[in-house]
N, C-alpha and C. Protein backbone atom coordinates (compact mmCIF):
# COMPACT_ATOMS: atom_id res chain seq x y z
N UNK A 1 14.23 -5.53 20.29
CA UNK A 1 12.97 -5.73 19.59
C UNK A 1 13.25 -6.27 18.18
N UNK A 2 12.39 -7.16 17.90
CA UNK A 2 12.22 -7.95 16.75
C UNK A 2 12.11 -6.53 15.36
N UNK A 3 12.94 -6.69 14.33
CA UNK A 3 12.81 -5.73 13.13
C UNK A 3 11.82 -6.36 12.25
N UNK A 4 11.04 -5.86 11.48
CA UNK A 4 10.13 -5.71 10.82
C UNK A 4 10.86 -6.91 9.58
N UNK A 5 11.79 -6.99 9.53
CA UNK A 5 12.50 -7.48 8.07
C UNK A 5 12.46 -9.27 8.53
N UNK A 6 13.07 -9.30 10.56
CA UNK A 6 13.10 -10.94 11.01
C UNK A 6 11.80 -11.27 10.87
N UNK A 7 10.95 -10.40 11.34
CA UNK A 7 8.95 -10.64 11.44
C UNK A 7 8.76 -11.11 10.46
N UNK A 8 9.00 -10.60 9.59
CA UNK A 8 8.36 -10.74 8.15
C UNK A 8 8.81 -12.47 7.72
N UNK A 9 10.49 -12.50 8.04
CA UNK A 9 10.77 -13.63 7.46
C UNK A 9 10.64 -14.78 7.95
N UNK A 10 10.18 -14.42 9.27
CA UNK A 10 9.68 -15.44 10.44
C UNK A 10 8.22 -15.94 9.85
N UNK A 11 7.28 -15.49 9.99
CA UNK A 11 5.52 -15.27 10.42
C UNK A 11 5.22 -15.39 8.39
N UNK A 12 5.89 -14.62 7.27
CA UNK A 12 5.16 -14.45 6.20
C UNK A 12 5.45 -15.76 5.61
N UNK A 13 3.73 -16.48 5.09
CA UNK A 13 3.90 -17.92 4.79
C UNK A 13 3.69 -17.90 2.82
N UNK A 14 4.74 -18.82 1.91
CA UNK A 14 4.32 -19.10 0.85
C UNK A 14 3.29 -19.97 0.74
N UNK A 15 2.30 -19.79 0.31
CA UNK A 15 0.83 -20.63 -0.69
C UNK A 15 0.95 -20.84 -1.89
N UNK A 16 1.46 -22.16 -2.36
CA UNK A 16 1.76 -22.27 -3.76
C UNK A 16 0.60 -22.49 -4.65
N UNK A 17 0.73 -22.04 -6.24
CA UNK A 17 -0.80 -22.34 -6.78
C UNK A 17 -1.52 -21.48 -6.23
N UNK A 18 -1.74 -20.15 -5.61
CA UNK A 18 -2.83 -19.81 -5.39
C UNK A 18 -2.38 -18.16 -5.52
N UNK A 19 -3.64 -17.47 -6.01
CA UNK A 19 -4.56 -18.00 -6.92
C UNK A 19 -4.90 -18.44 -8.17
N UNK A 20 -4.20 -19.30 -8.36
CA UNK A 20 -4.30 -19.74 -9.82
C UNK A 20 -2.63 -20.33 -9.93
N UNK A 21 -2.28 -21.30 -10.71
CA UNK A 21 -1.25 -22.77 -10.48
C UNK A 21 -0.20 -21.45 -11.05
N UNK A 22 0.99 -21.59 -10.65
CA UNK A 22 2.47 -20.87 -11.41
C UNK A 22 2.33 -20.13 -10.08
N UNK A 23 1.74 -19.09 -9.59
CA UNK A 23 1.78 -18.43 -8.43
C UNK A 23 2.15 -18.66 -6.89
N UNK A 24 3.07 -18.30 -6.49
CA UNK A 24 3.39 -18.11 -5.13
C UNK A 24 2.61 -16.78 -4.17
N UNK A 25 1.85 -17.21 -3.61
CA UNK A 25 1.11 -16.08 -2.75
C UNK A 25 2.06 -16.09 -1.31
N UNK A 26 1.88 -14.83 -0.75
CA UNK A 26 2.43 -14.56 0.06
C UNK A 26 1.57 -14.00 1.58
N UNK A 27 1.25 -15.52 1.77
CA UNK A 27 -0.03 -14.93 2.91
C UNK A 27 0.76 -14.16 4.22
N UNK A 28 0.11 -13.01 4.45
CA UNK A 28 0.31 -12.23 5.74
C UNK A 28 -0.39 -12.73 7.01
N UNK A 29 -1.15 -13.60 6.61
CA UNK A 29 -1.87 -13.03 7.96
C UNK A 29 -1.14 -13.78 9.54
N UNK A 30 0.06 -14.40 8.96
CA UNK A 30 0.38 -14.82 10.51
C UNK A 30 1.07 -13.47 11.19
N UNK A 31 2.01 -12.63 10.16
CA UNK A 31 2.08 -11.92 10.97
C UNK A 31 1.19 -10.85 11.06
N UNK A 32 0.07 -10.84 10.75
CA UNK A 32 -0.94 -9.71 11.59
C UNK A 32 -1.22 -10.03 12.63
N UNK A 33 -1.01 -11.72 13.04
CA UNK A 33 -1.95 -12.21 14.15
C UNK A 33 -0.81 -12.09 15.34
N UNK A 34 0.53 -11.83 14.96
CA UNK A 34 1.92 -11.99 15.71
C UNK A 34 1.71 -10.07 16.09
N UNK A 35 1.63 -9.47 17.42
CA UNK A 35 1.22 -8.02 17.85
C UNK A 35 2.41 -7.70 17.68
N UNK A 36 3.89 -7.98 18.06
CA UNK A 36 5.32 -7.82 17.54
C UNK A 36 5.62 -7.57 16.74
N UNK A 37 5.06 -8.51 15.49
CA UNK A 37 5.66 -8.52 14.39
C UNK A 37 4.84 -7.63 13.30
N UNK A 38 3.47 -7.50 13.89
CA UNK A 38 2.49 -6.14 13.41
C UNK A 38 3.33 -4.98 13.29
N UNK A 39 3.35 -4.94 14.81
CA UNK A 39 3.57 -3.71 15.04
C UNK A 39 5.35 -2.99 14.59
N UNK A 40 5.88 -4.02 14.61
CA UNK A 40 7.55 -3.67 13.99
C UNK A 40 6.98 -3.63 12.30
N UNK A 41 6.15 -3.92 11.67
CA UNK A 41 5.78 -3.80 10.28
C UNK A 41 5.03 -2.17 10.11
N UNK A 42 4.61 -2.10 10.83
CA UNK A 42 3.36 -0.78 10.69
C UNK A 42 4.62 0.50 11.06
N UNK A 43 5.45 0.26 12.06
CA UNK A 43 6.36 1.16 12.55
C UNK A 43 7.35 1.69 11.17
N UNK A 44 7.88 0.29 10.57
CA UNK A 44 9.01 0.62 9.48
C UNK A 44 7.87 0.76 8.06
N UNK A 45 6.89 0.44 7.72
CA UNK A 45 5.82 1.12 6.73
C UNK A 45 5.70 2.62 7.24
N UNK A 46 5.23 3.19 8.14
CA UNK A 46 5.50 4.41 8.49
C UNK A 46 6.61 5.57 8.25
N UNK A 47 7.63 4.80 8.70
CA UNK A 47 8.64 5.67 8.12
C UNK A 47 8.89 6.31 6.70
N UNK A 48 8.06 5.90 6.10
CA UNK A 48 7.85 6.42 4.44
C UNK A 48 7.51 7.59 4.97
N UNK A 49 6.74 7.79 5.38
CA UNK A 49 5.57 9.37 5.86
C UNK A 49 6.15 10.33 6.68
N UNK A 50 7.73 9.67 7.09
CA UNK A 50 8.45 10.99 7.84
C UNK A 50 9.88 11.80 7.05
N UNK A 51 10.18 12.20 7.59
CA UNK A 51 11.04 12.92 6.69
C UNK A 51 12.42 12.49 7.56
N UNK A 52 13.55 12.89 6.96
CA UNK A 52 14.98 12.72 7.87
C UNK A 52 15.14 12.80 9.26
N UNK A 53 14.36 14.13 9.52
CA UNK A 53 14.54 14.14 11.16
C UNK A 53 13.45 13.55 11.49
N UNK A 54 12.55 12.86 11.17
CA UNK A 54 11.56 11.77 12.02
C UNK A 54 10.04 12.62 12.32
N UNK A 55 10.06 14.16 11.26
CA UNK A 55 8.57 14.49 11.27
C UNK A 55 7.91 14.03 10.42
N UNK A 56 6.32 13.91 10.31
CA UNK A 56 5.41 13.45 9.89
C UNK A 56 5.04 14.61 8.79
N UNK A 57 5.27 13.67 7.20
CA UNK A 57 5.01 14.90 5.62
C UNK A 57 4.03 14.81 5.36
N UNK A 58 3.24 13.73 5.76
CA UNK A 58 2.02 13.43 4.95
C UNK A 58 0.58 13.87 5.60
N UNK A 59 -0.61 14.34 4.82
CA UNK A 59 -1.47 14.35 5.68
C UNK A 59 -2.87 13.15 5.76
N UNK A 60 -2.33 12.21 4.89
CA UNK A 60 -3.64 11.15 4.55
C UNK A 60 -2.66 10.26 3.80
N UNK A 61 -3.30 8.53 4.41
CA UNK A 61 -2.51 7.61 3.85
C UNK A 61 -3.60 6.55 3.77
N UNK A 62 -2.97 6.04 2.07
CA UNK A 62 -4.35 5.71 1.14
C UNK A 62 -3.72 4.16 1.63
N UNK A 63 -5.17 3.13 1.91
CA UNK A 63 -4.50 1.60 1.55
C UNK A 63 -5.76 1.13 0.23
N UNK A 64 -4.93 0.38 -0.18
CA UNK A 64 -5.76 -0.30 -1.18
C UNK A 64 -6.42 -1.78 -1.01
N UNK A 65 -7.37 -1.67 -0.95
CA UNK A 65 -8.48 -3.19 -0.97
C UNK A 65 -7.41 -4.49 -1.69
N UNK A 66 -7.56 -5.46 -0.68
CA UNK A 66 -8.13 -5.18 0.69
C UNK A 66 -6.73 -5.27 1.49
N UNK A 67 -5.57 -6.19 1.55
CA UNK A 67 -4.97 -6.22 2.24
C UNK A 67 -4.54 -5.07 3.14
N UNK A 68 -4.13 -3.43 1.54
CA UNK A 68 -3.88 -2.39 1.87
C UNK A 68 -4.24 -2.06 3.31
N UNK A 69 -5.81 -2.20 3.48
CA UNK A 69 -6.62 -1.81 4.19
C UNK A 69 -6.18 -1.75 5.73
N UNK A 70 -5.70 -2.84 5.92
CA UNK A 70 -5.24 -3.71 7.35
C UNK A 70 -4.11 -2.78 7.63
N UNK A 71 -2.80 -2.61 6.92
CA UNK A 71 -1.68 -2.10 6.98
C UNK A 71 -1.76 -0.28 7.14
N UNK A 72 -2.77 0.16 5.97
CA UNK A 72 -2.77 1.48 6.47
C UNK A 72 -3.58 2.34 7.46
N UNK A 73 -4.17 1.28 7.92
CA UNK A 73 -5.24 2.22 9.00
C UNK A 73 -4.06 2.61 10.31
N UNK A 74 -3.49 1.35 10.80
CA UNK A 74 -2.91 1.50 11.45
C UNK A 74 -0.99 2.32 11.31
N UNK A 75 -1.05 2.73 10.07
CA UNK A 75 0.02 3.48 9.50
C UNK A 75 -0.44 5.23 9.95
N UNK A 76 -1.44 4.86 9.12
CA UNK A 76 -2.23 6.53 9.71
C UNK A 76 -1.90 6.95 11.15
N UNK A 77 -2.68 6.06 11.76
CA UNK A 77 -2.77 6.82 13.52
C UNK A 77 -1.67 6.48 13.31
N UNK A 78 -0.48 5.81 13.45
CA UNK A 78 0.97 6.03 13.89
C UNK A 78 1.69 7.32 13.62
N UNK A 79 1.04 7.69 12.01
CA UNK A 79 1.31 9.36 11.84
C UNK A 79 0.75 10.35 11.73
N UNK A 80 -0.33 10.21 12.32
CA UNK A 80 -1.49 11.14 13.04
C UNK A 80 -2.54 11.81 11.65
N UNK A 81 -2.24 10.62 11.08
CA UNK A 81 -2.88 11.71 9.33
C UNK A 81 -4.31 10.84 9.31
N UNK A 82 -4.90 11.38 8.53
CA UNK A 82 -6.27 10.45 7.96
C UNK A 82 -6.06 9.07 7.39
N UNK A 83 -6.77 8.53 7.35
CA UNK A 83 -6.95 7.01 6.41
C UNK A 83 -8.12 7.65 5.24
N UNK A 84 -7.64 6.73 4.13
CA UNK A 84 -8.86 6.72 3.09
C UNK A 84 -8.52 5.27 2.47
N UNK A 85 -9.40 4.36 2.21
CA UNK A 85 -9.63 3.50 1.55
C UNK A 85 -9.64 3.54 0.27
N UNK A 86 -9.47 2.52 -0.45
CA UNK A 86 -9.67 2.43 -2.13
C UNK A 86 -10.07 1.40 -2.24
N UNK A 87 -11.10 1.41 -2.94
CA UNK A 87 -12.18 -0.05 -2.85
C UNK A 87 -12.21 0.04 -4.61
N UNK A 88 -12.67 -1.64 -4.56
CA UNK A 88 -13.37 -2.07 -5.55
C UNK A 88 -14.44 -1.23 -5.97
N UNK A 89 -14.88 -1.33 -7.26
CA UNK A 89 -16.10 -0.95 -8.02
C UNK A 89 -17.29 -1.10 -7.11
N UNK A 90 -18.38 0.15 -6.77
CA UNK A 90 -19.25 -0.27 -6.03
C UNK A 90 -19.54 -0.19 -4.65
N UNK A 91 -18.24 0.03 -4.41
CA UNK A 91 -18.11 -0.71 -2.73
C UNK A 91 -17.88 0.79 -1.55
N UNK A 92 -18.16 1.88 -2.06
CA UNK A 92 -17.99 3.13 -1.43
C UNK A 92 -19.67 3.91 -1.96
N UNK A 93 -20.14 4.39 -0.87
CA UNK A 93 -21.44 4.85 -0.89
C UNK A 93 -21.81 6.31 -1.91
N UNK A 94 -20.61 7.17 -1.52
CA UNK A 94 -20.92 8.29 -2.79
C UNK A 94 -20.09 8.48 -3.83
N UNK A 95 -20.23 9.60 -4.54
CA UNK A 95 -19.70 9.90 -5.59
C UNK A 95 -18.23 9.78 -5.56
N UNK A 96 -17.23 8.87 -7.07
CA UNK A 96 -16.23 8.35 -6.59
C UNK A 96 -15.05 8.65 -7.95
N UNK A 97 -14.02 8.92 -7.96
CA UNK A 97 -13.21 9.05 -9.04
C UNK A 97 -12.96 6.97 -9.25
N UNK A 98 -12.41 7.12 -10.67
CA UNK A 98 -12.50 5.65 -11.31
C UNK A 98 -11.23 5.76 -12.01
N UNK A 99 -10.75 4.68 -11.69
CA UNK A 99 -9.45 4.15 -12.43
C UNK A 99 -9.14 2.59 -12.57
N UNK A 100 -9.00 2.41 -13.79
CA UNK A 100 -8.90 0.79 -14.23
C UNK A 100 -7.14 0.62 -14.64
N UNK A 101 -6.74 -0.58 -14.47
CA UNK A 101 -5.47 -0.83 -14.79
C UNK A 101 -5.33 -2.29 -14.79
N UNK A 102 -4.21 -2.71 -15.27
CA UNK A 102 -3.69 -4.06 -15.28
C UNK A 102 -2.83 -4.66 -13.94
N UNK A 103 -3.07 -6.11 -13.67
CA UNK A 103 -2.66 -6.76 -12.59
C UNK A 103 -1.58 -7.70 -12.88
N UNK A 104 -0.67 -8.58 -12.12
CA UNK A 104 0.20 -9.63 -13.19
C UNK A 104 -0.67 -10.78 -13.10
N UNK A 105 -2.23 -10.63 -12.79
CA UNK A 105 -2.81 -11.87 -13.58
C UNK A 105 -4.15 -11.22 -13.77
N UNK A 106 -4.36 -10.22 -14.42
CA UNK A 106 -5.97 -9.81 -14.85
C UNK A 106 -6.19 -8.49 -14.88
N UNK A 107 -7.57 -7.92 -15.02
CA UNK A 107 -7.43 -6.43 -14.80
C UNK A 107 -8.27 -6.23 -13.44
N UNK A 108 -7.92 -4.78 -13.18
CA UNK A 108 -8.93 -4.11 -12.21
C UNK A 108 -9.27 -3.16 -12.24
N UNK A 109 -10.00 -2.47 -11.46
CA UNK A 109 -10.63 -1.21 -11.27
C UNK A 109 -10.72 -0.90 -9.90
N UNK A 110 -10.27 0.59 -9.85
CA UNK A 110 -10.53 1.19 -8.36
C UNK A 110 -10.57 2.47 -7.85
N UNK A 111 -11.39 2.69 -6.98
CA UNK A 111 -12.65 3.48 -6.41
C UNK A 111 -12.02 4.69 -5.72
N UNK A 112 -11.96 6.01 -5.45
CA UNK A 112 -11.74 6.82 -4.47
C UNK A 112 -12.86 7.54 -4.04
N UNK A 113 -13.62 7.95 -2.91
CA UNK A 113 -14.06 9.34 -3.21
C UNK A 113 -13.86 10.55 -3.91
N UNK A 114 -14.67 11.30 -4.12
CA UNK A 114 -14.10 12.20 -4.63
C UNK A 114 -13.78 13.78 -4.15
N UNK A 115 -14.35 13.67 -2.26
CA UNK A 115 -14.29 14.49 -1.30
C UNK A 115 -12.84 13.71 -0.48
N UNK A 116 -12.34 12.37 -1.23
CA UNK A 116 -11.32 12.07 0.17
C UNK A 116 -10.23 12.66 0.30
N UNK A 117 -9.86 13.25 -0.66
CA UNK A 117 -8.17 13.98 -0.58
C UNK A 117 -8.83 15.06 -1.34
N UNK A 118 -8.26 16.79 -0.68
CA UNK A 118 -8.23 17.80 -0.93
C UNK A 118 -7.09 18.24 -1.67
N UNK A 119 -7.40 19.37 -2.29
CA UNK A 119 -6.04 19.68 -3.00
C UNK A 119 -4.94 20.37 -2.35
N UNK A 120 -3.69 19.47 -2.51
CA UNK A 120 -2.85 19.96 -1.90
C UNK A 120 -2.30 19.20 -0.67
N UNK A 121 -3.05 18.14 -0.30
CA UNK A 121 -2.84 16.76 0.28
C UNK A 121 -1.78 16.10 0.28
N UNK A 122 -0.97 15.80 1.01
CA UNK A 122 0.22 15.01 0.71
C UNK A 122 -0.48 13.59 1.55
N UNK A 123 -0.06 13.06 0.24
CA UNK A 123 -0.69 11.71 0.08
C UNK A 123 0.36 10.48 0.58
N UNK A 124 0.29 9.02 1.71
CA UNK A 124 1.45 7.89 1.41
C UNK A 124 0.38 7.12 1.14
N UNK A 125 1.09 6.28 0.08
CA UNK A 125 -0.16 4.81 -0.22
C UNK A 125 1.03 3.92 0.24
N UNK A 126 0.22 2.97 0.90
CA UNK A 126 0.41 1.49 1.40
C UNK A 126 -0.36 0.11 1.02
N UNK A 127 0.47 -0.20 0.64
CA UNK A 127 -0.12 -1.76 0.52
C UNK A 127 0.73 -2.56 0.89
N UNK A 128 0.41 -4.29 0.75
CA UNK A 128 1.00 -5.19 1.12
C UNK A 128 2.47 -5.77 0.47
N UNK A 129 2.00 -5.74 -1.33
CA UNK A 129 2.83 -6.39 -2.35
C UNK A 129 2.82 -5.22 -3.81
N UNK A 130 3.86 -5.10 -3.59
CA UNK A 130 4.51 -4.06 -5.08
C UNK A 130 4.60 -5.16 -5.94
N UNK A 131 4.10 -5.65 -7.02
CA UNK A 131 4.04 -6.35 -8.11
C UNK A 131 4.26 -5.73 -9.85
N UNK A 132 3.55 -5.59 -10.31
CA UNK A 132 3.84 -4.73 -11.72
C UNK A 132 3.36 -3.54 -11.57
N UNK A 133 3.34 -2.67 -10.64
CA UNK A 133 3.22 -1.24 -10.42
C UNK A 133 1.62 -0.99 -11.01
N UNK A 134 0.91 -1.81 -10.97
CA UNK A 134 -0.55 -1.14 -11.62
C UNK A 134 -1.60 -0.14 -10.75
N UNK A 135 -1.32 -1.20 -9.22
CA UNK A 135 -2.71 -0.89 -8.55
C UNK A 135 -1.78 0.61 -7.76
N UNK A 136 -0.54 0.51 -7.26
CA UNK A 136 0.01 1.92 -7.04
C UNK A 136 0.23 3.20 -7.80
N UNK A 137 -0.08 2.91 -9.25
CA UNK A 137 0.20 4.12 -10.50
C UNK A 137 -1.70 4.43 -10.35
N UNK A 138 -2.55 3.38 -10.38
CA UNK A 138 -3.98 3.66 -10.40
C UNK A 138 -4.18 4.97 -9.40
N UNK A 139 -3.89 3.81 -7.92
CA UNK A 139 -4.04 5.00 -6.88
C UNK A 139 -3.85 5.88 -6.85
N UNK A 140 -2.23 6.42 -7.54
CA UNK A 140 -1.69 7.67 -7.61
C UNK A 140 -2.31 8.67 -8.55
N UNK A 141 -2.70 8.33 -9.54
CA UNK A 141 -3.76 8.45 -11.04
C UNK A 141 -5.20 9.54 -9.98
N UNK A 142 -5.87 8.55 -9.05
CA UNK A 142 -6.95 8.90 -8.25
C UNK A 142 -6.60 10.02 -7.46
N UNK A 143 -5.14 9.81 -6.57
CA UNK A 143 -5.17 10.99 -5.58
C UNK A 143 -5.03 12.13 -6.75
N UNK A 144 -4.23 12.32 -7.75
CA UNK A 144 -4.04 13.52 -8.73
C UNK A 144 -5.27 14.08 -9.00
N UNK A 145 -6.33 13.43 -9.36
CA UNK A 145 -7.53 13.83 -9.91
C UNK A 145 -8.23 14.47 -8.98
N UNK A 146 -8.00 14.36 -7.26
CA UNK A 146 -8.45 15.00 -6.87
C UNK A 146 -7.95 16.45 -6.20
N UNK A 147 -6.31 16.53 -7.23
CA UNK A 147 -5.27 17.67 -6.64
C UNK A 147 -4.75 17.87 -5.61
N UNK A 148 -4.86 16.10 -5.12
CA UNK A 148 -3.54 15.57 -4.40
C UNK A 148 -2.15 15.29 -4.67
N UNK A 149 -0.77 14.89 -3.55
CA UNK A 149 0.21 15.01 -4.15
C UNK A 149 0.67 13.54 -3.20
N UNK A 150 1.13 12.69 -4.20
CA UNK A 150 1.31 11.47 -3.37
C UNK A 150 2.95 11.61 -3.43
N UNK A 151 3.48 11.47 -2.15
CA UNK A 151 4.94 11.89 -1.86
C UNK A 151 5.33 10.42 -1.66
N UNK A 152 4.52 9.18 -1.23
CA UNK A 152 5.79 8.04 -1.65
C UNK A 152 4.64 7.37 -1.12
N UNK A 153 5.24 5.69 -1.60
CA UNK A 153 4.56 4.69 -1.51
C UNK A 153 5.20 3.41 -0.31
N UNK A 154 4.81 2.83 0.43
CA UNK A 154 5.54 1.74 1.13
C UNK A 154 4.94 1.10 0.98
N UNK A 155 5.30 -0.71 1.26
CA UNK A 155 4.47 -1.95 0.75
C UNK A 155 5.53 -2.96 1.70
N UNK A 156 4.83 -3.79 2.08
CA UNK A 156 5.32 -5.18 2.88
C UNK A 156 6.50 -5.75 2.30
N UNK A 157 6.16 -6.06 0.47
CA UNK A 157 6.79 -6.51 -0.05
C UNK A 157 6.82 -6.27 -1.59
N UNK A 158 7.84 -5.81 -2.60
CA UNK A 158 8.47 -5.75 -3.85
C UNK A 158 8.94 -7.23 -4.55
N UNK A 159 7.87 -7.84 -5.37
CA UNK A 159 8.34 -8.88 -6.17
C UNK A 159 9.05 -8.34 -7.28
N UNK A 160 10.72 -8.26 -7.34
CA UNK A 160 11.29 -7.41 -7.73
C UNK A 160 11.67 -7.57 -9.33
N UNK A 161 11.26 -8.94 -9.59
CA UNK A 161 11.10 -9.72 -10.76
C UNK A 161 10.26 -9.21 -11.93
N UNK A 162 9.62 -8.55 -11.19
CA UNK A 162 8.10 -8.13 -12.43
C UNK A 162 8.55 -6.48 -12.90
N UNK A 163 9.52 -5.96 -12.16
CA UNK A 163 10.01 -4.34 -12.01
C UNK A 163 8.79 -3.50 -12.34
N UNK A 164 7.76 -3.97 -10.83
CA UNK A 164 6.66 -2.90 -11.01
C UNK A 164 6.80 -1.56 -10.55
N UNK A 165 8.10 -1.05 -10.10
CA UNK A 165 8.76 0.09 -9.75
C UNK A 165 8.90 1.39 -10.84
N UNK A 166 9.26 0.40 -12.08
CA UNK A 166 9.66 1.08 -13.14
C UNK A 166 7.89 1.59 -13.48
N UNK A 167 7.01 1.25 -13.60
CA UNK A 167 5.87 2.12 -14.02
C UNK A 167 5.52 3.45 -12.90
N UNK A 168 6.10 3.73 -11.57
CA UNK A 168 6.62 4.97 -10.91
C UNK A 168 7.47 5.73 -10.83
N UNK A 169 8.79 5.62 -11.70
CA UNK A 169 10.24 5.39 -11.01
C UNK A 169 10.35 6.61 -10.50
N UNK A 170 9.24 7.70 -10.22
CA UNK A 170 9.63 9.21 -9.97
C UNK A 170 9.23 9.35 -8.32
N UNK A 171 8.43 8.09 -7.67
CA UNK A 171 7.89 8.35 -6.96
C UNK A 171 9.14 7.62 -5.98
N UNK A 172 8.84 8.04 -4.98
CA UNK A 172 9.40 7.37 -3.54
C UNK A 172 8.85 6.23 -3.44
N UNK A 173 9.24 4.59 -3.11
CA UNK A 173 8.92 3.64 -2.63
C UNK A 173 9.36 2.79 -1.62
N UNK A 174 9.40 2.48 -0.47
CA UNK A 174 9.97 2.09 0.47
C UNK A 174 9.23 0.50 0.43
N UNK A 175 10.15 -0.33 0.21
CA UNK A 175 9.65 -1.87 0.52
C UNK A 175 10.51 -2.76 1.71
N UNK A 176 9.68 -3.07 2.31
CA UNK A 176 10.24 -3.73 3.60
C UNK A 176 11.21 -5.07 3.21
N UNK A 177 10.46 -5.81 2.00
CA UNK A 177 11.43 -6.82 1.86
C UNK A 177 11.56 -7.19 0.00
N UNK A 178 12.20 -7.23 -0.69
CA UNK A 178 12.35 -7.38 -1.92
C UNK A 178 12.43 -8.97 -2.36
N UNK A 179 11.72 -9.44 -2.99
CA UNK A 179 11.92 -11.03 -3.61
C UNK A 179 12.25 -10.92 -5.10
């Protein structure tokens, strides 16, 4: 079986200029559309959430809007824990904890419930791209507030250039591929 690391380097396409000219984007979506190369991605993102002998630590795994989204639903059921979303401003129906931070091209803001993680929660956040550590220190910022405990982070990919690692360095991060 195809590893998550050939998938990636197979199927993940550069978009130059976008969004905005100097930028290299790193579109996923061929391999979401590749079920192989999904699924060898979702398998080794997972492994953040187990421990040495291959049990499951976590009980809820956060993705972040939007890519997050795609990657951790299907991280969850692989480790039998909850999903919770983190949305944009707005974009979740009730009452919501708020956290704003910086991006490596702008700012943002982002959303949790404030019923989604209980205290005492062991938390994995997933996303696509580890960049300057903003939108993963936010998240982590959110699960705390609600007296959650986020035990590590995995991501598709670490642009290792920007050392957005260093604004966590306490946390666990597992990146599938480093640029």
């Amino acid at each position: 079986m195809e590893t998550a690391r050939e998938a990636m380097d197979r199927l993940i396409a550069d978009v130059p200029d976008y969004p905005q000219p100097g930028v290299v984007f790193k579109d996923i979506t061929p391999l979401l559309a590749d079920h192989t190369g999904f699924e060898a991605a979702v398998k080794a993102l997972a492994s953040a959430g187990r421990d040495e002998a291959g049990e499951v630590v976590v009980d809820k795994v956060i993705g972040m809007e939007a890519r997050g989204f795609i990657l951790a639903a299907p991280v969850a059921l692989s480790l039998g824990a909850g999903f919770i979303p983190v949305r944009k401003p707005g974009k979740l129906p009730r009452e919501c904890h708020v956290e704003s931070y910086t991006l490596e091209y702008g700012n943002a803001t982002l959303e949790m419930h404030k019923d989604a993680v209980s205290p005492g929660d062991r938390v994995l956040l997933v996303d696509d791209v580890l960049a300057t550590g903003g939108t993963i220190a936010a998240t982590r910022r959110l699960v705390e507030s609600s007296g959650g405990v986020v035990v590590g982070a995995a991501v598709l990919m670490e642009l290792g250039f920007l050392s957005g690692r260093d604004v966590f360095a306490d946390l666990p991060c597992t990146a599938l591929r480093v640029i």
